[in-house]
C-alpha atoms as a PDB file:
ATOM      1  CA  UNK A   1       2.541   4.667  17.096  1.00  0.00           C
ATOM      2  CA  UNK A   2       2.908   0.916  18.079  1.00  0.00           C
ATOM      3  CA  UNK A   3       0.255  -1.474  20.178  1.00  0.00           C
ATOM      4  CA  UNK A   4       0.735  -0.449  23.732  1.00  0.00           C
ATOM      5  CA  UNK A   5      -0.861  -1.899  26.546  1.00  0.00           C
ATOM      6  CA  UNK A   6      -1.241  -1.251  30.254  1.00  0.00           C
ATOM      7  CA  UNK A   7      -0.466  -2.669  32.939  1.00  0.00           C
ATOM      8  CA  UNK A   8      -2.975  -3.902  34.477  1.00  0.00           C
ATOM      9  CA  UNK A   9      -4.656  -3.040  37.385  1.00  0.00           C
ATOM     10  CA  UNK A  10      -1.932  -1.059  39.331  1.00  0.00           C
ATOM     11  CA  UNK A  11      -2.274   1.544  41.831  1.00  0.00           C
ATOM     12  CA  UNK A  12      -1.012   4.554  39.823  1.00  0.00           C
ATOM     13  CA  UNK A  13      -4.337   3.585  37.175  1.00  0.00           C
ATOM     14  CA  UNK A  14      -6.283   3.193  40.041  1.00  0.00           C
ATOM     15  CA  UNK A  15      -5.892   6.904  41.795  1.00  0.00           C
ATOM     16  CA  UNK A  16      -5.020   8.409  38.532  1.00  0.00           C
ATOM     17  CA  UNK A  17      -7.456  11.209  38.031  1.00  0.00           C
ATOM     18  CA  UNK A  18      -9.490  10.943  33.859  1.00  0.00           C
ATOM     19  CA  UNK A  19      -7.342  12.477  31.285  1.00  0.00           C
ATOM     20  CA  UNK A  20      -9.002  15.757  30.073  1.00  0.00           C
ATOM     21  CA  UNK A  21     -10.535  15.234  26.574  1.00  0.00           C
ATOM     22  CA  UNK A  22      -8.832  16.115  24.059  1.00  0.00           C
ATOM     23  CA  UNK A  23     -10.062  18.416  21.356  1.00  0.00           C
ATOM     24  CA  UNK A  24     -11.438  17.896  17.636  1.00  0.00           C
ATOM     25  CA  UNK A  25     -12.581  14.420  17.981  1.00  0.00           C
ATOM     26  CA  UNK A  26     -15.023  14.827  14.595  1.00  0.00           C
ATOM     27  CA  UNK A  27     -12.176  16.026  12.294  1.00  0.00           C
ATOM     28  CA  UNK A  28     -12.049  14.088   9.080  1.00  0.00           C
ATOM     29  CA  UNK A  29      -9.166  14.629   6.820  1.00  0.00           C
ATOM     30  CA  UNK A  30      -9.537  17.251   4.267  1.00  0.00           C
ATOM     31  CA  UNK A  31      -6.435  17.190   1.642  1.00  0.00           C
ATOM     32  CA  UNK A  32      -5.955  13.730  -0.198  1.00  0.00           C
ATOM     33  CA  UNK A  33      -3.341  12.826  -2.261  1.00  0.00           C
ATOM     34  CA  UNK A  34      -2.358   9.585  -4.509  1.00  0.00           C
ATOM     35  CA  UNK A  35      -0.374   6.923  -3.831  1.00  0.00           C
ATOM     36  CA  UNK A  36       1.539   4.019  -5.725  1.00  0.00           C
ATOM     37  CA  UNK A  37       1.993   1.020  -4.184  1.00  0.00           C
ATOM     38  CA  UNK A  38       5.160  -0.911  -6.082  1.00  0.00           C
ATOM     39  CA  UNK A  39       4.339  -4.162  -7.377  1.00  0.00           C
ATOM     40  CA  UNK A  40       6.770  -6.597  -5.101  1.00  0.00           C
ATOM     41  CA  UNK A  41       7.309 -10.563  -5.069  1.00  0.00           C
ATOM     42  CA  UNK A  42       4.892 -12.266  -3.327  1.00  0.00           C
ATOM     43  CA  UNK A  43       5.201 -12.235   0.541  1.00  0.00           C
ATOM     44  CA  UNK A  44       5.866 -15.720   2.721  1.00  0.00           C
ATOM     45  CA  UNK A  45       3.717 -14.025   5.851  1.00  0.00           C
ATOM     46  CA  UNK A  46       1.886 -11.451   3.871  1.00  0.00           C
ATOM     47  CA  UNK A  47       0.914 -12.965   0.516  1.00  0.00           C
ATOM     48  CA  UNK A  48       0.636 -11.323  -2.885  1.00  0.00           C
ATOM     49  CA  UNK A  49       1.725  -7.601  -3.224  1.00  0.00           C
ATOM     50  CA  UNK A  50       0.535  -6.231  -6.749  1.00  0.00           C
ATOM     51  CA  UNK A  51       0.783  -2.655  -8.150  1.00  0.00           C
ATOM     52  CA  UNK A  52      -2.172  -0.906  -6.243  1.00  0.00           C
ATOM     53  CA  UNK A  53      -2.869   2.674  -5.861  1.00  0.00           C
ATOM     54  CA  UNK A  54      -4.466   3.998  -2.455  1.00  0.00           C
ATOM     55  CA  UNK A  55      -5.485   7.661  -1.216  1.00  0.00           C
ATOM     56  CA  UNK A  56      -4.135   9.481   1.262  1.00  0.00           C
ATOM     57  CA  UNK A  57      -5.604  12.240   3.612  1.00  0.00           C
ATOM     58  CA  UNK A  58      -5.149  14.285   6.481  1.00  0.00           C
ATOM     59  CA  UNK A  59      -6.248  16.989   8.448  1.00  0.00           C
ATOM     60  CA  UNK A  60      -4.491  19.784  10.700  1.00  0.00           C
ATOM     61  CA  UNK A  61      -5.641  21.832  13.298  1.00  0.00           C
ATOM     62  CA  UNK A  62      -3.674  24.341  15.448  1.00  0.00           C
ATOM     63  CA  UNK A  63      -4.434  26.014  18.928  1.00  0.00           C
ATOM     64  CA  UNK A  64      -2.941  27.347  21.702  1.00  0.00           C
ATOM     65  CA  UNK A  65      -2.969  24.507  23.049  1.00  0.00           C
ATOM     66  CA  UNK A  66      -3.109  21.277  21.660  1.00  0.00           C
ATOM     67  CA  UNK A  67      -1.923  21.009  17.791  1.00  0.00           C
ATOM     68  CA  UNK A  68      -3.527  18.044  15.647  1.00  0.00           C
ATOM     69  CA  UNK A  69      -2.440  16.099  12.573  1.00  0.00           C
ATOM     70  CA  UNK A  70      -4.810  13.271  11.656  1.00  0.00           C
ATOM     71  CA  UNK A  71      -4.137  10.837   8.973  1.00  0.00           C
ATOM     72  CA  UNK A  72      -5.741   8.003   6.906  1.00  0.00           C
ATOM     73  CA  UNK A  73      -5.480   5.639   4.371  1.00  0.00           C
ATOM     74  CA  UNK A  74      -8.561   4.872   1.885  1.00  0.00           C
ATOM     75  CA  UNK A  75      -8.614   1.348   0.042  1.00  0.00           C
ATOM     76  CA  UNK A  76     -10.517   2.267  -3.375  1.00  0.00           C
ATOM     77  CA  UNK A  77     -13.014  -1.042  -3.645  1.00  0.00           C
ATOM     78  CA  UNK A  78     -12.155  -2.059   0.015  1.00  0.00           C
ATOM     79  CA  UNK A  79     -13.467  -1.350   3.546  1.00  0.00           C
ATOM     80  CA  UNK A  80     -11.382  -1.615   6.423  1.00  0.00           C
ATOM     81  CA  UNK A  81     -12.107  -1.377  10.536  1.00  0.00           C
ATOM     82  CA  UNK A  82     -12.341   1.861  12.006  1.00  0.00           C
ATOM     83  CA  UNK A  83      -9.156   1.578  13.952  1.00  0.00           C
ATOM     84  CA  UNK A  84      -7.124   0.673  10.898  1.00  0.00           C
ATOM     85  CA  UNK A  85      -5.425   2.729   8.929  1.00  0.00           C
ATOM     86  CA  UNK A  86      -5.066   5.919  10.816  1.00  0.00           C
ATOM     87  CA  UNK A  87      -2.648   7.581  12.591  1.00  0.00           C
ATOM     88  CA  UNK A  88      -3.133  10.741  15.091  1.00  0.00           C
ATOM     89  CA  UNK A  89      -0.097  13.166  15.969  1.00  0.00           C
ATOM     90  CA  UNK A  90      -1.184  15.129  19.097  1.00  0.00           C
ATOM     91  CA  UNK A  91       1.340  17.839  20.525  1.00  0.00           C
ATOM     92  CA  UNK A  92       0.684  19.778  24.146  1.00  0.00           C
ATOM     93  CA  UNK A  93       1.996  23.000  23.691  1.00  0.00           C
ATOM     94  CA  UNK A  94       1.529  23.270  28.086  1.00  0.00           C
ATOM     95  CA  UNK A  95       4.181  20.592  28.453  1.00  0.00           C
ATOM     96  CA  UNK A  96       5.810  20.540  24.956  1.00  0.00           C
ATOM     97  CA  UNK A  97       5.246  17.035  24.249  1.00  0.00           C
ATOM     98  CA  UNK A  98       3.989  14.761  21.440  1.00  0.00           C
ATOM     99  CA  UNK A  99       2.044  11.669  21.562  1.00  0.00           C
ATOM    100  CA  UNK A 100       0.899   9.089  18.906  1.00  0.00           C
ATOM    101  CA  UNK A 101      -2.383   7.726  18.205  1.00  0.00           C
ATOM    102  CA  UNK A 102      -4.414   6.073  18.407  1.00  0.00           C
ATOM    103  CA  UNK A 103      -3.029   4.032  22.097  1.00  0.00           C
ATOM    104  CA  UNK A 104      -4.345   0.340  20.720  1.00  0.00           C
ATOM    105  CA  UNK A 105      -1.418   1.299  17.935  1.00  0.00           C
ATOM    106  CA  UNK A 106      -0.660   1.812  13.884  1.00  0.00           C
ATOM    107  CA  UNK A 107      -2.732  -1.432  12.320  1.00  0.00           C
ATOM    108  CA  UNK A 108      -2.397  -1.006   8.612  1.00  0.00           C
ATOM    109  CA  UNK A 109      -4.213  -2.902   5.912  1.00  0.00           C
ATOM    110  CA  UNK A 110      -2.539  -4.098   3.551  1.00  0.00           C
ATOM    111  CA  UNK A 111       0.950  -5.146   5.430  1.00  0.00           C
ATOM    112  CA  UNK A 112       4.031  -4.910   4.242  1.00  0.00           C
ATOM    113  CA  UNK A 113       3.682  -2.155   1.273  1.00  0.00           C
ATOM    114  CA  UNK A 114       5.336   0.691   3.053  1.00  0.00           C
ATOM    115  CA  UNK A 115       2.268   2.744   4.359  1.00  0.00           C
ATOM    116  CA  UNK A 116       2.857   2.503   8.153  1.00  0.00           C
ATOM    117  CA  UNK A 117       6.474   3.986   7.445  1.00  0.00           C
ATOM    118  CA  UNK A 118       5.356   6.754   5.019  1.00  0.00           C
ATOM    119  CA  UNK A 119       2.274   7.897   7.773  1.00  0.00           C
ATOM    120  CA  UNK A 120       5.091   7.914  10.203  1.00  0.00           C
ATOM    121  CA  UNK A 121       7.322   9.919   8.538  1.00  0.00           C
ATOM    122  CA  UNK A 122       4.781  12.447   7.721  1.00  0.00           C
ATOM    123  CA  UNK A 123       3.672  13.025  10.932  1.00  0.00           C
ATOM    124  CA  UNK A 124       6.976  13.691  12.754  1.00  0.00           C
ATOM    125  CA  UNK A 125       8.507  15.448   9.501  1.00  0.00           C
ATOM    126  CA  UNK A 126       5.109  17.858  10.381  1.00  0.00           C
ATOM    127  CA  UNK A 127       6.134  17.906  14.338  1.00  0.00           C
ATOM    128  CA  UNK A 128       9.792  18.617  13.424  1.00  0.00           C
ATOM    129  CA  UNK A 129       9.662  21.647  11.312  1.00  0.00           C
ATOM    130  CA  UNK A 130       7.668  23.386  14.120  1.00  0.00           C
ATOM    131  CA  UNK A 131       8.679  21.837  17.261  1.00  0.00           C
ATOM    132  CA  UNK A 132      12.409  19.906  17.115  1.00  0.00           C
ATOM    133  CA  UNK A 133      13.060  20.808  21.107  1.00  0.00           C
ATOM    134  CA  UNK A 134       9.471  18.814  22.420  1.00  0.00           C
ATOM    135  CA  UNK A 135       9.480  15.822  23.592  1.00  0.00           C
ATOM    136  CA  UNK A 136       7.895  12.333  22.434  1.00  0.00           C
ATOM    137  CA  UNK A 137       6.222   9.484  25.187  1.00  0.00           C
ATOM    138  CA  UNK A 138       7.748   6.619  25.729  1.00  0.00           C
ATOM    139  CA  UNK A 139       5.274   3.556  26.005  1.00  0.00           C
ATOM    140  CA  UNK A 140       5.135   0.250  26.709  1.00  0.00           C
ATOM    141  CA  UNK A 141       5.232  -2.257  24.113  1.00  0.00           C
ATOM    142  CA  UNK A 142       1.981  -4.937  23.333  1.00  0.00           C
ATOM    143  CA  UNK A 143       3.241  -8.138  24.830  1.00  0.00           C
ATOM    144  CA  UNK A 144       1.346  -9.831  21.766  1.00  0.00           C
ATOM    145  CA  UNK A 145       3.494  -8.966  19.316  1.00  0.00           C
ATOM    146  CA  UNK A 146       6.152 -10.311  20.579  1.00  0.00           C
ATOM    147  CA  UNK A 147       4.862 -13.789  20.853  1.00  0.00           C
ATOM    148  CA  UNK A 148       6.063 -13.791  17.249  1.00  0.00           C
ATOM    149  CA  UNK A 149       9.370 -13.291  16.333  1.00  0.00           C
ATOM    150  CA  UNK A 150       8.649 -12.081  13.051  1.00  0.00           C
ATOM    151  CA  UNK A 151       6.191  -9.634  13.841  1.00  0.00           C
ATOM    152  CA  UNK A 152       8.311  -8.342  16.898  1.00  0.00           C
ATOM    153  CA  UNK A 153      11.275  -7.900  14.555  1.00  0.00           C
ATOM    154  CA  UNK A 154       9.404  -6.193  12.388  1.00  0.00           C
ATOM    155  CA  UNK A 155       8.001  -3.787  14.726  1.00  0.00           C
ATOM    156  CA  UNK A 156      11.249  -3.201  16.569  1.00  0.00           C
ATOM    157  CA  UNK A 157      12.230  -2.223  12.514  1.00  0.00           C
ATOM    158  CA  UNK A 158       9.991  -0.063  11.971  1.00  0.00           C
ATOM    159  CA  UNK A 159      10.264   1.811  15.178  1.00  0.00           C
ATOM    160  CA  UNK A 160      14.339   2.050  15.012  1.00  0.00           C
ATOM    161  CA  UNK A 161      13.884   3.041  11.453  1.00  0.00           C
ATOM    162  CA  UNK A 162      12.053   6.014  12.833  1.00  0.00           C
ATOM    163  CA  UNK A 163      14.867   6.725  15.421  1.00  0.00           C
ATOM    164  CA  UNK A 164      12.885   5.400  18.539  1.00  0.00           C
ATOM    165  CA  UNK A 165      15.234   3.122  20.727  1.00  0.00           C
ATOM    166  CA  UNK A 166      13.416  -0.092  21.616  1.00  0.00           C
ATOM    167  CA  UNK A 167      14.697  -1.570  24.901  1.00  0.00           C
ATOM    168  CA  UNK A 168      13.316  -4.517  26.738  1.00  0.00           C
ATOM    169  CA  UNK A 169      13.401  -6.064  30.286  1.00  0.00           C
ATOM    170  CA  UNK A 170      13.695  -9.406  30.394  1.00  0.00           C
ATOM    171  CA  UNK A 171      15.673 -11.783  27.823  1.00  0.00           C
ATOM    172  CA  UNK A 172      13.017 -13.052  26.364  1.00  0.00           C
ATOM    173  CA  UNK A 173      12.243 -10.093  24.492  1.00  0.00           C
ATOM    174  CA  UNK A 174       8.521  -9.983  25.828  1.00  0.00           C
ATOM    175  CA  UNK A 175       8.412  -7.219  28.025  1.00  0.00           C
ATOM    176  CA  UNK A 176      10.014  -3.959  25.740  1.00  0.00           C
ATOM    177  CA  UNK A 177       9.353  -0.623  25.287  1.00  0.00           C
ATOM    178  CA  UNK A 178      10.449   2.637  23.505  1.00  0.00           C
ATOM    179  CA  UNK A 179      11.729   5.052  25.133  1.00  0.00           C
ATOM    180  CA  UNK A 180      11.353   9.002  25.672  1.00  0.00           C
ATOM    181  CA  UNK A 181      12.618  10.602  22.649  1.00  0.00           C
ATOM    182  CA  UNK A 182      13.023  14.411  21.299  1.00  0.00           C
ATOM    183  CA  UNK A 183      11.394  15.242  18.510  1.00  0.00           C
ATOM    184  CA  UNK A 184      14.011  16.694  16.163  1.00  0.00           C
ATOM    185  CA  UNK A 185      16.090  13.026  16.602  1.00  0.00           C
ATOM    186  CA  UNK A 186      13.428  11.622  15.010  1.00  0.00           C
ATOM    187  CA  UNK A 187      13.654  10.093  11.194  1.00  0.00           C
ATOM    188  CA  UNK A 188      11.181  11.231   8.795  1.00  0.00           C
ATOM    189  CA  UNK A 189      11.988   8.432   5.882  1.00  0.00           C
ATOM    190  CA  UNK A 190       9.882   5.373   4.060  1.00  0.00           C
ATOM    191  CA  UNK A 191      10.826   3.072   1.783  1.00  0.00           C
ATOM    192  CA  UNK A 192      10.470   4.953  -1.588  1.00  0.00           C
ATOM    193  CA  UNK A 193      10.755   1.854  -3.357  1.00  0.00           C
ATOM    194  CA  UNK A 194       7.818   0.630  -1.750  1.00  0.00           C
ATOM    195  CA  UNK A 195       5.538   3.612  -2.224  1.00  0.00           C
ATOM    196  CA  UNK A 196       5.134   6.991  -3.967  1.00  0.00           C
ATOM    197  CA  UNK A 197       3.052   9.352  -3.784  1.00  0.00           C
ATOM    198  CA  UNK A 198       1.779  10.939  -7.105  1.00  0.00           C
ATOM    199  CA  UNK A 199       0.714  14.138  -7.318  1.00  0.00           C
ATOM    200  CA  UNK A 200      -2.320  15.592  -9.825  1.00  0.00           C
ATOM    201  CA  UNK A 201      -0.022  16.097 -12.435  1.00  0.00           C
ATOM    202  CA  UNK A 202       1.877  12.957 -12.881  1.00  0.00           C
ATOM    203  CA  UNK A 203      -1.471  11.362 -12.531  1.00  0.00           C
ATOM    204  CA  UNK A 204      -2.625  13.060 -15.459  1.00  0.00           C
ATOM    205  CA  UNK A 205       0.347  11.898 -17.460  1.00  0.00           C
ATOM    206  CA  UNK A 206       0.050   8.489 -15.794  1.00  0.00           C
ATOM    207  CA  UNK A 207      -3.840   8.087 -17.769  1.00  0.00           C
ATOM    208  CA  UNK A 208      -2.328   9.989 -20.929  1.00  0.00           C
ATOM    209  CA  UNK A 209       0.404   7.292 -21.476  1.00  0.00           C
ATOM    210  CA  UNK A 210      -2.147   4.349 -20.484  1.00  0.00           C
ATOM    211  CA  UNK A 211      -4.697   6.334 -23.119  1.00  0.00           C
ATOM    212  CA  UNK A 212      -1.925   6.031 -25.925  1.00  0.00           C
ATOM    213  CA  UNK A 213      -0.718   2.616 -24.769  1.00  0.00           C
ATOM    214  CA  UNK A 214      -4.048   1.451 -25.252  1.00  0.00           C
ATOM    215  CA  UNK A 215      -4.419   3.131 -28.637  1.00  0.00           C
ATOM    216  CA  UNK A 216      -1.256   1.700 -30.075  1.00  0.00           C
ATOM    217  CA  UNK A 217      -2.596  -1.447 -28.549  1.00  0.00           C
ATOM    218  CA  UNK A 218      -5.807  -1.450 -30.527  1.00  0.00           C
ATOM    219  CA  UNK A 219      -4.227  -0.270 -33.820  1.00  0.00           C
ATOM    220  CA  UNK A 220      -1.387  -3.078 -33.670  1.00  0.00           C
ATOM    221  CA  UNK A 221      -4.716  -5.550 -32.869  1.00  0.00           C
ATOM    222  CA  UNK A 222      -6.929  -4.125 -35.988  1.00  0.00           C
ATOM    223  CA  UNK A 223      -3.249  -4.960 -37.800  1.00  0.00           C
ATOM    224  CA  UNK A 224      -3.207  -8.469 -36.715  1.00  0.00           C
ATOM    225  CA  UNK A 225      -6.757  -8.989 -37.426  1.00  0.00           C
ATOM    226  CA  UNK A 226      -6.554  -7.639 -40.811  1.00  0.00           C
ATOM    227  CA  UNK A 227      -3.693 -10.420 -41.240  1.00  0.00           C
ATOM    228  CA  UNK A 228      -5.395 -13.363 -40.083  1.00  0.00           C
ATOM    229  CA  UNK A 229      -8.470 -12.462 -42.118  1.00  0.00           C
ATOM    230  CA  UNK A 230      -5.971 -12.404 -45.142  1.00  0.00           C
ATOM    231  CA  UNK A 231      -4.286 -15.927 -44.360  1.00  0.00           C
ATOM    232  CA  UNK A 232      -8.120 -16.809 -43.732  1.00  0.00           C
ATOM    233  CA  UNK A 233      -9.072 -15.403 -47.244  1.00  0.00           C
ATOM    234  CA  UNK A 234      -5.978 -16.797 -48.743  1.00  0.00           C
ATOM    235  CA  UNK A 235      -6.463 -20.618 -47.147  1.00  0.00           C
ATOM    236  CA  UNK A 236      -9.789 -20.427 -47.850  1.00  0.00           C
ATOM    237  CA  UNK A 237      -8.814 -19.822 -52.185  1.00  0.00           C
ATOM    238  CA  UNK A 238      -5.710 -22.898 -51.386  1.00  0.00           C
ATOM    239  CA  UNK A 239      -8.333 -24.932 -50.548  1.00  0.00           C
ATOM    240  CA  UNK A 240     -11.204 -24.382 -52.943  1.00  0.00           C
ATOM    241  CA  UNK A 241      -7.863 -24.698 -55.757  1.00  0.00           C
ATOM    242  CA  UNK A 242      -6.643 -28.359 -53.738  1.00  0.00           C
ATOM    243  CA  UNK A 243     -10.447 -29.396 -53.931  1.00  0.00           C
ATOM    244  CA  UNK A 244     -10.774 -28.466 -57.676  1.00  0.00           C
ATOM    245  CA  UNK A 245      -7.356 -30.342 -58.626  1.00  0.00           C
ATOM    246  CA  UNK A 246      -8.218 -32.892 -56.549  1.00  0.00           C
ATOM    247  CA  UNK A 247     -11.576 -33.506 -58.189  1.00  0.00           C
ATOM    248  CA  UNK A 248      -9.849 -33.406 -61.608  1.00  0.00           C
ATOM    249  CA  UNK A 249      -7.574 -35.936 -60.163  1.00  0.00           C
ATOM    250  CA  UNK A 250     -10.037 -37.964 -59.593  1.00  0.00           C
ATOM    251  CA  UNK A 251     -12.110 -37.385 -63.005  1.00  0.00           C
ATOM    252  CA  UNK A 252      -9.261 -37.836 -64.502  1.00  0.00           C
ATOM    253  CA  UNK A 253      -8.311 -41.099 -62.922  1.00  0.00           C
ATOM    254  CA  UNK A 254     -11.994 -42.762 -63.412  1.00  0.00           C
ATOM    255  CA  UNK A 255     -11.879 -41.675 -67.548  1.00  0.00           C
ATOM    256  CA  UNK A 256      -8.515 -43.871 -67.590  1.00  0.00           C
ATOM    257  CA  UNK A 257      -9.981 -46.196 -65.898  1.00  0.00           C
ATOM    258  CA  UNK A 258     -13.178 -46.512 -68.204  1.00  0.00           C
ATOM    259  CA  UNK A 259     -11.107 -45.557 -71.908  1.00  0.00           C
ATOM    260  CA  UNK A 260      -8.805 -48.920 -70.474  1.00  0.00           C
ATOM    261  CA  UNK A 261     -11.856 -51.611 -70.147  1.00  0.00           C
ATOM    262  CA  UNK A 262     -13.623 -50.262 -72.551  1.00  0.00           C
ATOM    263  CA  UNK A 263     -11.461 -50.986 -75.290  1.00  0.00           C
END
């Protein structure tokens, strides 16, 4: 669920035999479902975070086994790398454990709107209704992300959030790692602030209301333009009547003028 990395080079790699391939590698996720980003303040590390709305999908697959549940995140308008935005729960039914996917980690696009937490929870709130008593891996934490203190403390957030403990080796809180962990202590919450997810209906209502927003919008904007045209009509008589008087004025003013030296 986080970046992992190996150590490198050490015996135990070396001699260990090739993990056995794992099944369904061409599922693509086949139920999709809406989802509201909140519009938050703008971001110091992450920059602007507007109201945006993103899809949702994922995929199951059960057998005797192996069980699957693969997720993903679809940016309307916006293409992301293929290890981005997705999230893999695999469970061993042979040694009743569950692992997280992909091993380079959860990389979501955009940060810091809620969507790593909410893939999380799904996946283990799916693994906990079926199998509280398995086990999760522990794993080694990337020693990249903790060359930043703000990205490690974010990451060691996320993952207590979750109910993983995050434990580390040396002071310097670069070499951690989370450790083994049963399934049904795990937390299946996000930040609902952050994100909801809308379903069909509320959709619908969502682009009725926006329909009749923008109707009221249009009538109160054929109002004001029947108003300005009026003050337009009604300067438009003012001034013909100022240019009139004034013109009298002025006639008025030169036949003085001419009655007085020509008497």
């Amino acid at each position: 669920m986080t970046d992992t990395q190996t150590s490198p080079d050490t015996t135990a790699e070396k001699d260990a035999p090739p993990a056995a391939e794992l099944p369904w590698a061409d599922v693509h996720v086949e139920h999709h479902k809406m989802l509201r980003l909140a519009p938050l303040q703008t971001d110091r590390n992450t920059g602007g975070r507007p109201l945006r709305f993103v899809e949702f999908g994922y995929a199951e697959r059960n057998s005797k086994e192996h069980s699957l549940m693969r997720m993903s995140i679809s940016l309307p308008g916006q293409r992301v790398r293929k290890e981005q935005n997705h999230l893999d729960v695999w469970v061993d039914h042979t040694t009743k454990r569950v692992h997280f996917g992909p091993d380079s980690g959860l990389q979501i696009e955009p940060l810091n709107r809620g969507i790593g937490r909410f893939m999380a929870a799904r996946g283990i709130s799916w693994a906990r209704k079926r199998w509280p008593g398995y086990a999760v891996d522990g794993t080694d934490l990337n020693n990249k992300d903790a060359l930043n203190e703000d990205t490690r403390l974010r990451r060691d957030h996320f993952l207590k959030a979750h109910g993983f403990e995050v434990v580390y080796a040396d002071v310097q809180h670069l070499k951690g790692s989370v450790k083994e962990a049963q399934v049904g202590d795990l937390l299946a919450e996000w930040n609902t602030e952050k994100l909801q997810v809308v379903e069909i209906l509320e959709a619908a209502q969502m682009l009725q209301q926006a329909e009749h927003n923008l109707a009221e919008q249009e009538v109160n904007l054929k109002k004001h333009e029947e108003k300005v045209s009026k003050y337009k009509r009604e300067d438009a008589g003012l001034r013909f009547t100022i240019t009139c008087l004034v013109s009298f004025a002025v006639f008025q003013a030169g036949l003085l003028i001419w009655i007085a030296t020509h008497r």
